[in-house]
N, C-alpha and C. Protein backbone atom coordinates (compact mmCIF):
# COMPACT_ATOMS: atom_id res chain seq x y z
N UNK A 1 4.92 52.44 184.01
CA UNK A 1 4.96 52.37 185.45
C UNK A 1 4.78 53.77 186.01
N UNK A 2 3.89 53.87 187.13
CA UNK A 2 3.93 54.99 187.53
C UNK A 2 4.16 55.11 189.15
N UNK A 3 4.47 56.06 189.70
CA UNK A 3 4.28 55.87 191.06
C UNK A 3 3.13 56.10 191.90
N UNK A 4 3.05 55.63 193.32
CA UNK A 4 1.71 55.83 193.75
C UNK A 4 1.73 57.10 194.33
N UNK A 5 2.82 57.49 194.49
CA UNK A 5 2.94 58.96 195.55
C UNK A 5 2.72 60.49 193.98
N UNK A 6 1.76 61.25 194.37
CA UNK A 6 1.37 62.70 193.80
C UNK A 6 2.73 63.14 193.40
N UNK A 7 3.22 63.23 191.68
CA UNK A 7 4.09 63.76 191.40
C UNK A 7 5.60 63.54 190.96
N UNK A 8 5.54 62.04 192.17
CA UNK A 8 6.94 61.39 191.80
C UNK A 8 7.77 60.96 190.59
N UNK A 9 6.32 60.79 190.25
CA UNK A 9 6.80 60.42 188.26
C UNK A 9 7.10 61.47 187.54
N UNK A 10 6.96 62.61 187.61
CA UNK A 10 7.23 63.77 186.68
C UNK A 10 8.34 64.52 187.38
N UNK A 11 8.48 63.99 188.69
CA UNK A 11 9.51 64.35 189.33
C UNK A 11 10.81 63.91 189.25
N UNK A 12 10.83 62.86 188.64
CA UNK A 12 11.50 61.56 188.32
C UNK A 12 12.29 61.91 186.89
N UNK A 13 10.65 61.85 186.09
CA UNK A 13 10.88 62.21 184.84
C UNK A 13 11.91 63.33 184.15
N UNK A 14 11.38 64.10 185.01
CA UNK A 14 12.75 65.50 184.86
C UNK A 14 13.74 65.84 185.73
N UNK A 15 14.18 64.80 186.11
CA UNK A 15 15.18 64.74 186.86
C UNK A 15 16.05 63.53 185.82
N UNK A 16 15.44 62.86 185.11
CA UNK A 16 16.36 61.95 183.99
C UNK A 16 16.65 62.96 182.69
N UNK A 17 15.38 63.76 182.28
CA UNK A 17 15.99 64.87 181.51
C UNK A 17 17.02 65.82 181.35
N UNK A 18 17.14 66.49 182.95
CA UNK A 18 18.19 66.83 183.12
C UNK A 18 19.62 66.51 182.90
N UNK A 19 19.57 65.06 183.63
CA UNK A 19 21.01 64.52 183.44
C UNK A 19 21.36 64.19 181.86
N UNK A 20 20.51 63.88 180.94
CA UNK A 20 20.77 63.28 179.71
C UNK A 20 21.09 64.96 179.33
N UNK A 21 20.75 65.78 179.26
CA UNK A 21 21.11 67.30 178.62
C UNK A 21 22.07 67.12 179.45
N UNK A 22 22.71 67.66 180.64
CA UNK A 22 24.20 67.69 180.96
C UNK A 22 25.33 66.72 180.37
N UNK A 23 24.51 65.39 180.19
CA UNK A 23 25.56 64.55 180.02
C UNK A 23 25.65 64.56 178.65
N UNK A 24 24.90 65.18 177.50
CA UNK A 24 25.12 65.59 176.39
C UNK A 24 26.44 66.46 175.82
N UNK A 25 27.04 67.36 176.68
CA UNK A 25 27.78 67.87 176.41
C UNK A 25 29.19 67.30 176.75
N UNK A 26 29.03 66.21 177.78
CA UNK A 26 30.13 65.51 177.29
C UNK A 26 30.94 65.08 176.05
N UNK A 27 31.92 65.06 176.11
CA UNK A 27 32.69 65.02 174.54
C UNK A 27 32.42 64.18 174.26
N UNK A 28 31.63 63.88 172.86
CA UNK A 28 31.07 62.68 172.44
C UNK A 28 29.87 62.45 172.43
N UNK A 29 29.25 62.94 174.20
CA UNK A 29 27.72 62.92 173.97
C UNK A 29 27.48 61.60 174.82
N UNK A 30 26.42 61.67 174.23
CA UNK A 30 25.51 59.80 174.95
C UNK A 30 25.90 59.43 173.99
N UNK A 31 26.31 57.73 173.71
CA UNK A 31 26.37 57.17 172.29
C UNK A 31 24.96 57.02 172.09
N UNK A 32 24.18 56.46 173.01
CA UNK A 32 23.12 55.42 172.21
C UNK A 32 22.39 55.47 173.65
N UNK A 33 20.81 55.99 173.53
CA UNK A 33 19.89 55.72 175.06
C UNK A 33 18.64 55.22 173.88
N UNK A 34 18.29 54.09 173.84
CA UNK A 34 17.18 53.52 173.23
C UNK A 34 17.02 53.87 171.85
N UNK A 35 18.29 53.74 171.54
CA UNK A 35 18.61 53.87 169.75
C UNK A 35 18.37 55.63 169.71
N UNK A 36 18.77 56.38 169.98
CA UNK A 36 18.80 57.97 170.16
C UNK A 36 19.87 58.47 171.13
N UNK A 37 20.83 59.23 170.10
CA UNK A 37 22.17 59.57 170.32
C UNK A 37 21.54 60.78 170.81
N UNK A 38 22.74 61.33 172.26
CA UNK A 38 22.62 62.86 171.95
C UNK A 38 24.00 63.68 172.52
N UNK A 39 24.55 64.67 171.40
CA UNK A 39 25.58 64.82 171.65
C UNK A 39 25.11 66.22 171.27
N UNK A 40 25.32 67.51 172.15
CA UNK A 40 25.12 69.18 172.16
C UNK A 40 25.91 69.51 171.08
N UNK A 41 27.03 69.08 171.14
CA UNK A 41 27.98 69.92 170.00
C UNK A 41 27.51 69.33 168.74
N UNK A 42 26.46 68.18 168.12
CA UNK A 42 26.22 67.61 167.33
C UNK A 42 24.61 68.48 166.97
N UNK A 43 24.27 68.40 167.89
CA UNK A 43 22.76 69.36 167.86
C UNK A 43 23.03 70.82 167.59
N UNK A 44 23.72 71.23 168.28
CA UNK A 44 23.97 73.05 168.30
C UNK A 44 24.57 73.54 166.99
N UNK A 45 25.42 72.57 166.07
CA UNK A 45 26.11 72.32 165.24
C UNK A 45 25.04 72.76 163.93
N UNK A 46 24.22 72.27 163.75
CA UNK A 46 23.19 72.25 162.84
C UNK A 46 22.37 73.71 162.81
N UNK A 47 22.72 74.32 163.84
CA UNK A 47 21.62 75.53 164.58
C UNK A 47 22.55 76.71 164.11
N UNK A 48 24.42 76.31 164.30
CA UNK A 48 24.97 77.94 164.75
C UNK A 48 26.45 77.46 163.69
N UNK A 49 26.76 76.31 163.38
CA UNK A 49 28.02 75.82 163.12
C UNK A 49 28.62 75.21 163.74
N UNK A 50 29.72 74.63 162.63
CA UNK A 50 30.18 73.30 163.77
C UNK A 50 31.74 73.84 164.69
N UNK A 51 32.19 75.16 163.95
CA UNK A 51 33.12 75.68 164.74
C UNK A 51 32.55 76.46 166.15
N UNK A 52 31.49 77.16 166.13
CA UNK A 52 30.61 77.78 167.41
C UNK A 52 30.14 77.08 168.40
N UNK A 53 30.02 75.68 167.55
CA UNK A 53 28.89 74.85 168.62
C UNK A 53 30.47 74.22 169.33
N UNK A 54 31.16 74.02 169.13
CA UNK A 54 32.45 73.64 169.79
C UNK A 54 33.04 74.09 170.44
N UNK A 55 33.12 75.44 170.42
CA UNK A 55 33.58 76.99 171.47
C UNK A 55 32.74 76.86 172.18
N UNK A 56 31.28 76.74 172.13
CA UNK A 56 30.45 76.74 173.06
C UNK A 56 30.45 76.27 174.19
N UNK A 57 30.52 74.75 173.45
CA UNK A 57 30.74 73.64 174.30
C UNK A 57 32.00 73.57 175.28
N UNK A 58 33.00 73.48 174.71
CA UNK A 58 33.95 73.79 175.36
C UNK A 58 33.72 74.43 176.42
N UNK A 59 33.31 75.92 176.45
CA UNK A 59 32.87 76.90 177.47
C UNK A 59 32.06 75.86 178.13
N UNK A 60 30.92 75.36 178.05
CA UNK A 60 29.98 75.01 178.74
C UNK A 60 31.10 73.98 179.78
N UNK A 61 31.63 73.40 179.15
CA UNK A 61 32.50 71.89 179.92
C UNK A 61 33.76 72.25 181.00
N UNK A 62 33.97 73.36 180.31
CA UNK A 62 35.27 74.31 181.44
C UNK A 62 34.32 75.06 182.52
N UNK A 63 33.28 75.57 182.35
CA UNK A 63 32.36 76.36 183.32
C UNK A 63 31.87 75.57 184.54
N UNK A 64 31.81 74.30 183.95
CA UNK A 64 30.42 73.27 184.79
C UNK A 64 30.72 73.26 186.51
């Protein structure tokens, strides 16, 4: 589906991106958006550790 108005769709589009990355760092994460979990402290975890990616987070969730 797209829209008829110049833009609205990509406007749209990353405006749902956004919220799924913020709402990632919720504790826990997304469970499940079309069989694809996403949880920051689960991702960042893999990148830096799972004790860092948790300080992080934390920070990120006390900051917001």
């Amino acid at each position: 589906m797209r829209s008829e108005k110049e833009g609205e769709t990509a406007a749209l589009f990353n405006q749902l991106a956004e919220a799924i990355a913020i709402l990632a760092f919720a504790p826990g994460g997304i469970p499940s958006l079309s069989g694809q979990r996403f949880d920051a402290e689960e991702i960042l975890a893999g990148f830096i550790g799972i004790e860092q990616a948790r300080a992080y987070c934390q920070r990120v969730r006390t900051h917001a």
